[in-house]
PDB file of N, CA and C in Angstrom:
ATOM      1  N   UNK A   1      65.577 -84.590 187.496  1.00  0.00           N
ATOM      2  CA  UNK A   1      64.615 -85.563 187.029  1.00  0.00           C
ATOM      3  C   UNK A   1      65.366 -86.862 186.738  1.00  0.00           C
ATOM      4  N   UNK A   2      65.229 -87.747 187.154  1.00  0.00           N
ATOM      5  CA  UNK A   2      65.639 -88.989 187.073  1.00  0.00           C
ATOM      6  C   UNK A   2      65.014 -89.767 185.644  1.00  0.00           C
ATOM      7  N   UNK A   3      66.570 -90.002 184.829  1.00  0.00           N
ATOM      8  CA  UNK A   3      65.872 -90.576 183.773  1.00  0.00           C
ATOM      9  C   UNK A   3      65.602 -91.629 183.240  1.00  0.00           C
ATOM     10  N   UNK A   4      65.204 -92.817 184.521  1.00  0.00           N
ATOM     11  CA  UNK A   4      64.239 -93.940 184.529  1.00  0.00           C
ATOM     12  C   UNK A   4      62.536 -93.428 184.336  1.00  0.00           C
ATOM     13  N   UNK A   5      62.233 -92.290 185.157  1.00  0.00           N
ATOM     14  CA  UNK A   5      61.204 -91.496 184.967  1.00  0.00           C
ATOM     15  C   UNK A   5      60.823 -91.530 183.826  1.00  0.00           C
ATOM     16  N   UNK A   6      59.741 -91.705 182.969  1.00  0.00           N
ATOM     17  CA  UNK A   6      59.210 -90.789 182.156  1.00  0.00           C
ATOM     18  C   UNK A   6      58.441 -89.812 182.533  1.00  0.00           C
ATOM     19  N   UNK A   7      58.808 -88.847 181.739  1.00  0.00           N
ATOM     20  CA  UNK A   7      57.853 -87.531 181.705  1.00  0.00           C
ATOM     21  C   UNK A   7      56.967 -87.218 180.808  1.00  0.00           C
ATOM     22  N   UNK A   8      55.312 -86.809 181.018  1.00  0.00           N
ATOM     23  CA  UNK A   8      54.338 -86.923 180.161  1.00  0.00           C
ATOM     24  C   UNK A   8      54.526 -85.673 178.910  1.00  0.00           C
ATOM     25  N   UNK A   9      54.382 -85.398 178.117  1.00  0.00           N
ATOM     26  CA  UNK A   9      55.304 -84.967 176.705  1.00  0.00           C
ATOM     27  C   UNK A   9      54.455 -83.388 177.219  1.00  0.00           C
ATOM     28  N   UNK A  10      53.329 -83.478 177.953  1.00  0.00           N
ATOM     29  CA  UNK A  10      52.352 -82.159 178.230  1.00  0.00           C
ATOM     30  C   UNK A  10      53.717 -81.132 178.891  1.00  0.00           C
ATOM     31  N   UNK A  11      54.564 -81.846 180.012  1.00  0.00           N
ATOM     32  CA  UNK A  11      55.188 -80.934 180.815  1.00  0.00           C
ATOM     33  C   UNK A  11      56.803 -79.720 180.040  1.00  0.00           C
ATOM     34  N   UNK A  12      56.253 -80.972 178.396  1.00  0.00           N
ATOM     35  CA  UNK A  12      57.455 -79.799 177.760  1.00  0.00           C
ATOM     36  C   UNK A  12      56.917 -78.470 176.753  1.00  0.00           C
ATOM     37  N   UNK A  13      57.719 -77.475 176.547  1.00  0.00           N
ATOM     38  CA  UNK A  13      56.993 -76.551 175.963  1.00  0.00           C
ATOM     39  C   UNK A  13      58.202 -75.979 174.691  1.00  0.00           C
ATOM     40  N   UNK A  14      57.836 -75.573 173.680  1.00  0.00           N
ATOM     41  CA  UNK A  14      58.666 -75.242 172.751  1.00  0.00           C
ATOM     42  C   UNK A  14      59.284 -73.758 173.601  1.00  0.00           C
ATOM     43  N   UNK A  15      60.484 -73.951 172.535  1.00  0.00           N
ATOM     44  CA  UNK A  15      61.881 -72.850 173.272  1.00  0.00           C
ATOM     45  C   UNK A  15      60.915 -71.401 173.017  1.00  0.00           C
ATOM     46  N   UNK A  16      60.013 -71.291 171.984  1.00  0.00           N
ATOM     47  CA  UNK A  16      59.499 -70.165 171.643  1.00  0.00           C
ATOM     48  C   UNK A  16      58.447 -69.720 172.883  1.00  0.00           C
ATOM     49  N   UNK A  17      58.080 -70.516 173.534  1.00  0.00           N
ATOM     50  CA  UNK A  17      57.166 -70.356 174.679  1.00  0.00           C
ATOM     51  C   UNK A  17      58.235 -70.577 176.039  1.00  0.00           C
ATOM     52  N   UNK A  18      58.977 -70.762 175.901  1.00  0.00           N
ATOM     53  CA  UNK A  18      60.072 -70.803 177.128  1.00  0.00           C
ATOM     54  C   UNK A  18      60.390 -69.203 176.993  1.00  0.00           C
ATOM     55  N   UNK A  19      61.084 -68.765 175.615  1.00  0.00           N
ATOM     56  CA  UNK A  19      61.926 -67.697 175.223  1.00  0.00           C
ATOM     57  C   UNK A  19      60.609 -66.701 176.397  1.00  0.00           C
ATOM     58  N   UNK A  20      59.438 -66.689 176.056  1.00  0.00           N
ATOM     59  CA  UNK A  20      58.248 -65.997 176.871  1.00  0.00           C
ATOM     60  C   UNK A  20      58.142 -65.864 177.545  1.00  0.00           C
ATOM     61  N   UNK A  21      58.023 -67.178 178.269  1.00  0.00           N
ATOM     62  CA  UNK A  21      58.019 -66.960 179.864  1.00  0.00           C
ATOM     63  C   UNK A  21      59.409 -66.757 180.646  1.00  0.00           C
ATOM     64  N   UNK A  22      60.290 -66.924 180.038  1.00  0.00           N
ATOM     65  CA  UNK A  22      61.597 -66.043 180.383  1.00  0.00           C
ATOM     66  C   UNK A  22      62.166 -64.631 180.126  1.00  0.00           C
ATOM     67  N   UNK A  23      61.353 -64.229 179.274  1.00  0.00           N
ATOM     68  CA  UNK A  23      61.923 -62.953 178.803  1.00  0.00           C
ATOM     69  C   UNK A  23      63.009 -63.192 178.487  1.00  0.00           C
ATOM     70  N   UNK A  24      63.560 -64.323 177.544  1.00  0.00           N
ATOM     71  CA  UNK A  24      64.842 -64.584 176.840  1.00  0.00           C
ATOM     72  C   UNK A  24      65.024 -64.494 175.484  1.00  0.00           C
ATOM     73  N   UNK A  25      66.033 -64.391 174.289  1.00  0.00           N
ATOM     74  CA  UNK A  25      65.520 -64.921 173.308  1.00  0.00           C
ATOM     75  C   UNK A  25      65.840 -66.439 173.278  1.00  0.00           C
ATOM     76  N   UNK A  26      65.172 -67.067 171.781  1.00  0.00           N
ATOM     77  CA  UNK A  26      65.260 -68.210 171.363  1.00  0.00           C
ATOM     78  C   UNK A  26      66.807 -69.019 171.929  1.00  0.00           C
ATOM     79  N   UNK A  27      67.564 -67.986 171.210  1.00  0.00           N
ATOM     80  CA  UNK A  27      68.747 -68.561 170.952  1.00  0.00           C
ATOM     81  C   UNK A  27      69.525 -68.490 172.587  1.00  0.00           C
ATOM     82  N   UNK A  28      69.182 -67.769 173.790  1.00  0.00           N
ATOM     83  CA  UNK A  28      70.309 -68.277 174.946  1.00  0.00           C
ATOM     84  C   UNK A  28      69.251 -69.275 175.570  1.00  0.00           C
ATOM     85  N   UNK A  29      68.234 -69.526 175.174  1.00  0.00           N
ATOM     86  CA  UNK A  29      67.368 -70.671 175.865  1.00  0.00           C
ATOM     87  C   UNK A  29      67.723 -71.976 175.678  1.00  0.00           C
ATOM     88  N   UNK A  30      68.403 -71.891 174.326  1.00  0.00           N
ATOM     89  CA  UNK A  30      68.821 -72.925 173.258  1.00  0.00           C
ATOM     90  C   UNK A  30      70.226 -73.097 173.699  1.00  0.00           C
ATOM     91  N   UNK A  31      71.228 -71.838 174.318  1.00  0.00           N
ATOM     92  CA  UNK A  31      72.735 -72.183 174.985  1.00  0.00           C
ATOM     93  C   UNK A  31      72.356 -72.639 176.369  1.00  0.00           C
ATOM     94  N   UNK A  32      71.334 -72.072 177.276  1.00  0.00           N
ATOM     95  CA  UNK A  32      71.073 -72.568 178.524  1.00  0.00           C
ATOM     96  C   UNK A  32      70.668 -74.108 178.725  1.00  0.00           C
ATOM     97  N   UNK A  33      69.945 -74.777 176.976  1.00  0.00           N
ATOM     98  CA  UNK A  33      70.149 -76.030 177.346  1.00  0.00           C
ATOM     99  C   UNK A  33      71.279 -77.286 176.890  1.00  0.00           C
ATOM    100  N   UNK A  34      72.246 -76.139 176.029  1.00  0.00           N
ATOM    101  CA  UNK A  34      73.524 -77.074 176.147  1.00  0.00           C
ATOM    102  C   UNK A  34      74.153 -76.881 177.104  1.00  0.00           C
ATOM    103  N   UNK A  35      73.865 -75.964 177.866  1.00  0.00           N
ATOM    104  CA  UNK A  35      75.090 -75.781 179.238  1.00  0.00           C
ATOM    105  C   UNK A  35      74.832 -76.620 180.224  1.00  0.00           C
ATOM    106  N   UNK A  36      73.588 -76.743 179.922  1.00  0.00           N
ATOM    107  CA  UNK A  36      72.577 -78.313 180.838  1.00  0.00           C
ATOM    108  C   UNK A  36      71.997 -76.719 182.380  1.00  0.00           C
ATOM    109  N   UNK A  37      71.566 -75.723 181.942  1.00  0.00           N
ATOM    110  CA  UNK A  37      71.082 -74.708 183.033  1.00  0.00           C
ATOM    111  C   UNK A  37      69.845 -75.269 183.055  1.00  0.00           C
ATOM    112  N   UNK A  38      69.278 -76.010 181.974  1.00  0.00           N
ATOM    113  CA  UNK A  38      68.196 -76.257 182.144  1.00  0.00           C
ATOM    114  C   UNK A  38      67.747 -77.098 181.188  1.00  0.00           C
ATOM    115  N   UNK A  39      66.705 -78.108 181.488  1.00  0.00           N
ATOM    116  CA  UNK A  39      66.607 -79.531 180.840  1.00  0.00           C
ATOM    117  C   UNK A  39      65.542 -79.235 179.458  1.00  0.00           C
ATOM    118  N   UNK A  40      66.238 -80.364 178.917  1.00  0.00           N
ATOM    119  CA  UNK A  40      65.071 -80.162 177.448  1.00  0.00           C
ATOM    120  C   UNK A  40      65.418 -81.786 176.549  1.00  0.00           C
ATOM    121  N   UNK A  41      64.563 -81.793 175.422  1.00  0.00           N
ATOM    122  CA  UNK A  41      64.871 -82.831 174.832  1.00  0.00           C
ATOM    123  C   UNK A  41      64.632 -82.265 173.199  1.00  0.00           C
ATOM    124  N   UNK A  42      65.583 -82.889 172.238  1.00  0.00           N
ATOM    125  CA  UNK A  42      65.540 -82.383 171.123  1.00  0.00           C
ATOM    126  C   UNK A  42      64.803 -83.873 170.066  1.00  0.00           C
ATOM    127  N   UNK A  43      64.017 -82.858 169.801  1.00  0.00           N
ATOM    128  CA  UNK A  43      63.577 -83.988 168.896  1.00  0.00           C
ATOM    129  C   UNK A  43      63.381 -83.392 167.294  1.00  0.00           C
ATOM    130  N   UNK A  44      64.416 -84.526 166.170  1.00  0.00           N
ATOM    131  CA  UNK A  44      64.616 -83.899 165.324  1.00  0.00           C
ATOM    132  C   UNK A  44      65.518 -82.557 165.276  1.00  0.00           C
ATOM    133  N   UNK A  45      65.046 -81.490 164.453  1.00  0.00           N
ATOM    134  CA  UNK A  45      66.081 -80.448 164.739  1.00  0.00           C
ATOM    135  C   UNK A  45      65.467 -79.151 165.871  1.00  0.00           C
ATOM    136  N   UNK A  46      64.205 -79.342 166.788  1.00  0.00           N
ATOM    137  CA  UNK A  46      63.727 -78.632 167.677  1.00  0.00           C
ATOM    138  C   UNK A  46      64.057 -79.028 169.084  1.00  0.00           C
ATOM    139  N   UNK A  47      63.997 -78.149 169.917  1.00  0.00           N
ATOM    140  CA  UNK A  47      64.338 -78.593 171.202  1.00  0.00           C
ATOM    141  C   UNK A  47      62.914 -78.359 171.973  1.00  0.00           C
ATOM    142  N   UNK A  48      62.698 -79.108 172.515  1.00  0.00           N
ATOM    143  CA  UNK A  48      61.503 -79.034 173.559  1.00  0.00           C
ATOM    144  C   UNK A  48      62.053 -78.788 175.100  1.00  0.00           C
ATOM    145  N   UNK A  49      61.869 -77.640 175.798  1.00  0.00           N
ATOM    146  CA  UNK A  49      62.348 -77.465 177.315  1.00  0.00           C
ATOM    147  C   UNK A  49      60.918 -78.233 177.943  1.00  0.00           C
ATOM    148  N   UNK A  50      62.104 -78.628 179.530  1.00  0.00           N
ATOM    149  CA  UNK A  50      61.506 -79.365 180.644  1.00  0.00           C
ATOM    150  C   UNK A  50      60.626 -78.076 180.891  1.00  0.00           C
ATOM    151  N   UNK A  51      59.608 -77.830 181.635  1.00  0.00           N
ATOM    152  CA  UNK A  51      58.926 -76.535 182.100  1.00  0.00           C
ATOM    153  C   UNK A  51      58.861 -76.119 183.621  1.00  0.00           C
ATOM    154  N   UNK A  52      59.119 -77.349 184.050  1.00  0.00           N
ATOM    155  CA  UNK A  52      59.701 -77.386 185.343  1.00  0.00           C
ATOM    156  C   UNK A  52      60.691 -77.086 185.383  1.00  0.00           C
ATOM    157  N   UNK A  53      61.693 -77.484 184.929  1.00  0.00           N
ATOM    158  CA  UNK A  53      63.163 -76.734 184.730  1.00  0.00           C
ATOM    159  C   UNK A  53      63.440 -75.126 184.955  1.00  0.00           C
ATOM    160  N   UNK A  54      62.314 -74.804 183.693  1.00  0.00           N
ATOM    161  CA  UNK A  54      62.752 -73.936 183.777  1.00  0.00           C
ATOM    162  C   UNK A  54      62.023 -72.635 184.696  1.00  0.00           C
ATOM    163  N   UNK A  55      60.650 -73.273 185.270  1.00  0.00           N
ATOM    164  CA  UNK A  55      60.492 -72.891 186.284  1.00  0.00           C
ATOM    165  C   UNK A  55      61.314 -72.681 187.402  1.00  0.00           C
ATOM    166  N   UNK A  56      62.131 -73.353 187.635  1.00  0.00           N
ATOM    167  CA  UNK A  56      63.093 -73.379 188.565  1.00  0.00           C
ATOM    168  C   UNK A  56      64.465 -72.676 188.085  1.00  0.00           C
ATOM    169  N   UNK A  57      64.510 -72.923 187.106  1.00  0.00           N
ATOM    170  CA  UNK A  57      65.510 -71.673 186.608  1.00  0.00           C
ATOM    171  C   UNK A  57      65.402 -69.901 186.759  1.00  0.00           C
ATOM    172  N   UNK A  58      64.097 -69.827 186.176  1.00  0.00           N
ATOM    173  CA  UNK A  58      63.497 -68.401 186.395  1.00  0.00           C
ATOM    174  C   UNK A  58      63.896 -67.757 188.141  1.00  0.00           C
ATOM    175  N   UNK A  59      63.054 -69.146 188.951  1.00  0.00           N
ATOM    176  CA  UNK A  59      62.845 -68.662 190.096  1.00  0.00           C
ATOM    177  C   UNK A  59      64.611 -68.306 191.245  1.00  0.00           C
ATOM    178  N   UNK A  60      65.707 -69.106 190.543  1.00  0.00           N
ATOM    179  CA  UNK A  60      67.203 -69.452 190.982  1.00  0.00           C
ATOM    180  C   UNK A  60      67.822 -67.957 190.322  1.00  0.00           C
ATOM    181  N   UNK A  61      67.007 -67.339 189.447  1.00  0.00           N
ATOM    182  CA  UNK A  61      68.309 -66.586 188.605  1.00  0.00           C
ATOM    183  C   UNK A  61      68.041 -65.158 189.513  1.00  0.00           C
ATOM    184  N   UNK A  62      69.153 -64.818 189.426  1.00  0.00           N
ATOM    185  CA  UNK A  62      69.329 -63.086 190.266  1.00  0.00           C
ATOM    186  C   UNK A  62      68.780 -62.232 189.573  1.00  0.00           C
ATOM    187  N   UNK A  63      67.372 -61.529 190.232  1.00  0.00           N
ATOM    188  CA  UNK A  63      67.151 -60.103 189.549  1.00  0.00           C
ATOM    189  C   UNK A  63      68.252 -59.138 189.512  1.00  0.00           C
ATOM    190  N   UNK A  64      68.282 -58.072 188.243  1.00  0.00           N
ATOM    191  CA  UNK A  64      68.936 -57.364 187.821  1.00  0.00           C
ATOM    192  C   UNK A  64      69.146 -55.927 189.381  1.00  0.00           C
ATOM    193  N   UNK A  65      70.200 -55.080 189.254  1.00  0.00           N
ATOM    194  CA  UNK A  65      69.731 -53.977 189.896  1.00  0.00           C
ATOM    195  C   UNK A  65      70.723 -54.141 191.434  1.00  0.00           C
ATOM    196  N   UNK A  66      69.891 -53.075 191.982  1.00  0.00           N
ATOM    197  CA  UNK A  66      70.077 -53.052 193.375  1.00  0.00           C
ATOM    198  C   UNK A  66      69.717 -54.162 194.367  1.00  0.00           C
ATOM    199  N   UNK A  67      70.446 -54.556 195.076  1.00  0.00           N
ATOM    200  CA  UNK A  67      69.712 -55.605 196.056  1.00  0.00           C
ATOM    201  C   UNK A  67      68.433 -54.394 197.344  1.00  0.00           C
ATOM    202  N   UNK A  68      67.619 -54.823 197.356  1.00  0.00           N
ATOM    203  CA  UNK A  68      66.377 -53.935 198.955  1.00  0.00           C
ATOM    204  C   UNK A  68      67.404 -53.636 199.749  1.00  0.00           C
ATOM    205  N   UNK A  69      67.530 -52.612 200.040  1.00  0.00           N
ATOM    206  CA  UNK A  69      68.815 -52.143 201.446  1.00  0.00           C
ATOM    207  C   UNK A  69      69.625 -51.502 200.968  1.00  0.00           C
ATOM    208  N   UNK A  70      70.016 -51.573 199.782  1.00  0.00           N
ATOM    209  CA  UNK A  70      71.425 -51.535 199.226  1.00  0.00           C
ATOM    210  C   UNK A  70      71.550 -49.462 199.718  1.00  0.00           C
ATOM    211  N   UNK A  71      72.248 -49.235 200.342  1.00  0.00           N
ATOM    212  CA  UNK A  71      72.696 -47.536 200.275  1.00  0.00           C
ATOM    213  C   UNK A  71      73.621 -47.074 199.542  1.00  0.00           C
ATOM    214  N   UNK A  72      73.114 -46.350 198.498  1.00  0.00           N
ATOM    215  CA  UNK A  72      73.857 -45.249 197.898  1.00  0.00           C
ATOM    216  C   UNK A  72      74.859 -44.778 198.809  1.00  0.00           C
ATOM    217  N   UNK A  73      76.146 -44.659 198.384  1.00  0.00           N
ATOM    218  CA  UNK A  73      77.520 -43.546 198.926  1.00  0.00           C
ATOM    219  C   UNK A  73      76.965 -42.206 198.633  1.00  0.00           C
ATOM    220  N   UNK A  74      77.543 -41.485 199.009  1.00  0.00           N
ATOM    221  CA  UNK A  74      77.978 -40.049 198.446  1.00  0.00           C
ATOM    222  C   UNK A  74      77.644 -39.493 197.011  1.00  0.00           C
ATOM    223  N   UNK A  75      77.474 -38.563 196.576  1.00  0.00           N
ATOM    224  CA  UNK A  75      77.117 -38.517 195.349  1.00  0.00           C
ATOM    225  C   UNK A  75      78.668 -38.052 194.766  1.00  0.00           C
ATOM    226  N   UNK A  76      78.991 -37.520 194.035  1.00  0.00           N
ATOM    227  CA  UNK A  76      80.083 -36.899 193.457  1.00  0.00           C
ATOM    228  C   UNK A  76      79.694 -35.670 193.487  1.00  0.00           C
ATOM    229  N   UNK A  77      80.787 -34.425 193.358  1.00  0.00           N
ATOM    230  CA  UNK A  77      80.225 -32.784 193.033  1.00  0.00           C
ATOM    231  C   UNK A  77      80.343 -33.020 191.847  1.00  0.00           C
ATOM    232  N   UNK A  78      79.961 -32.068 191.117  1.00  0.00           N
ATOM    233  CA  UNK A  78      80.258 -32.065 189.532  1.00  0.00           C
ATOM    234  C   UNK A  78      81.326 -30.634 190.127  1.00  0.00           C
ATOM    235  N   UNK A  79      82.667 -30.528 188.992  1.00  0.00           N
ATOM    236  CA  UNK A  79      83.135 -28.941 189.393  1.00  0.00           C
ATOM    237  C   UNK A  79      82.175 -28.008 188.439  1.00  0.00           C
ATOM    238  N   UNK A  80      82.375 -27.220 188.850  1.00  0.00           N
ATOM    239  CA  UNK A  80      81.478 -25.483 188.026  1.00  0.00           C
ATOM    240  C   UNK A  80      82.157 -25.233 187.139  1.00  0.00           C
ATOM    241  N   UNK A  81      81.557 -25.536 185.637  1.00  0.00           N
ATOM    242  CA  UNK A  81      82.144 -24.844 185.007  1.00  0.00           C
ATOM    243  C   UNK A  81      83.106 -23.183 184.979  1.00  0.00           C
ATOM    244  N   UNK A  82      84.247 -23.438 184.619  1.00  0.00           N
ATOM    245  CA  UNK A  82      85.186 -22.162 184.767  1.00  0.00           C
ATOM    246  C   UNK A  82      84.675 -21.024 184.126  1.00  0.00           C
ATOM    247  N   UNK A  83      84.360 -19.541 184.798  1.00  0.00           N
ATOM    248  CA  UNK A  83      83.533 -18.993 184.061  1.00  0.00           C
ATOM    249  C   UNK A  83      84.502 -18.284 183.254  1.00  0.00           C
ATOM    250  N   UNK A  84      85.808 -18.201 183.583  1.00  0.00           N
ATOM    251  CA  UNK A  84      86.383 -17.479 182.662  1.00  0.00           C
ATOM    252  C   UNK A  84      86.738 -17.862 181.324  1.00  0.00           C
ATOM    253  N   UNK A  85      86.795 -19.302 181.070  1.00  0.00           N
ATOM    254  CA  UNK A  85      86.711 -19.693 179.762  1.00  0.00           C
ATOM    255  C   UNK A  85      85.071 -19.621 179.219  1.00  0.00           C
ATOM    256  N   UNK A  86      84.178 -19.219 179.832  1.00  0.00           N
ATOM    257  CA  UNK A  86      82.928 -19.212 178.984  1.00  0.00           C
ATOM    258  C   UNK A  86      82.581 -17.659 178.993  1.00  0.00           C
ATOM    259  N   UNK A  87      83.642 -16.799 179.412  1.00  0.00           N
ATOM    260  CA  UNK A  87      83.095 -15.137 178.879  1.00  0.00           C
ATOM    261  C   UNK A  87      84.091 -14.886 177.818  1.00  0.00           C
ATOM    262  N   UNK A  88      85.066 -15.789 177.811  1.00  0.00           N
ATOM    263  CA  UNK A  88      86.162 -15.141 176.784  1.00  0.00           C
ATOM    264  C   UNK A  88      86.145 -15.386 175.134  1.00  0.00           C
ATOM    265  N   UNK A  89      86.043 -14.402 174.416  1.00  0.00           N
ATOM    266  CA  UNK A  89      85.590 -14.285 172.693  1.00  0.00           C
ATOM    267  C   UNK A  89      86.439 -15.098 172.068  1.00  0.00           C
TER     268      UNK A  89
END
């Protein structure tokens, strides 16, 4: 966002409604916008996020997990328990 731009104050949303639509808490929404991951403006002692931002953040970040395709190796054996240590008194 170019900041000759103004932006209409509608397109920002408190970190508590960011934290939401991110499934984040408060507080890495609040490190994601000192790291500059994503835009915001603080006014007073609150931070207001860009919502576009972080739209675009959401949509950039890697789901968790397996990538689609991904093939499992081999499994491991487990060994069999030794039966002679489990008959002996």
């Amino acid at each position: 966002m170019p900041e000759d731009t103004p932006t209409p104050i509608t397109d920002y949303i408190s970190t508590k409604e960011a934290s939401e639509r991110a499934h984040l808490t408060q507080d890495h929404i609040i490190r994601l916008l000192h790291r500059g991951a994503i835009q915001g403006i603080r006014k007073a002692r609150e931070w207001l996020v860009y919502a576009p931002s972080l739209a675009a953040y959401i949509a950039s970040k890697p789901k968790r997990g397996l990538k689609p395709g991904t093939k499992l190796g081999p499994r491991r054996k487990t060994k069999p328990a030794e039966a002679s240590n489990a008959q002996t008194l």
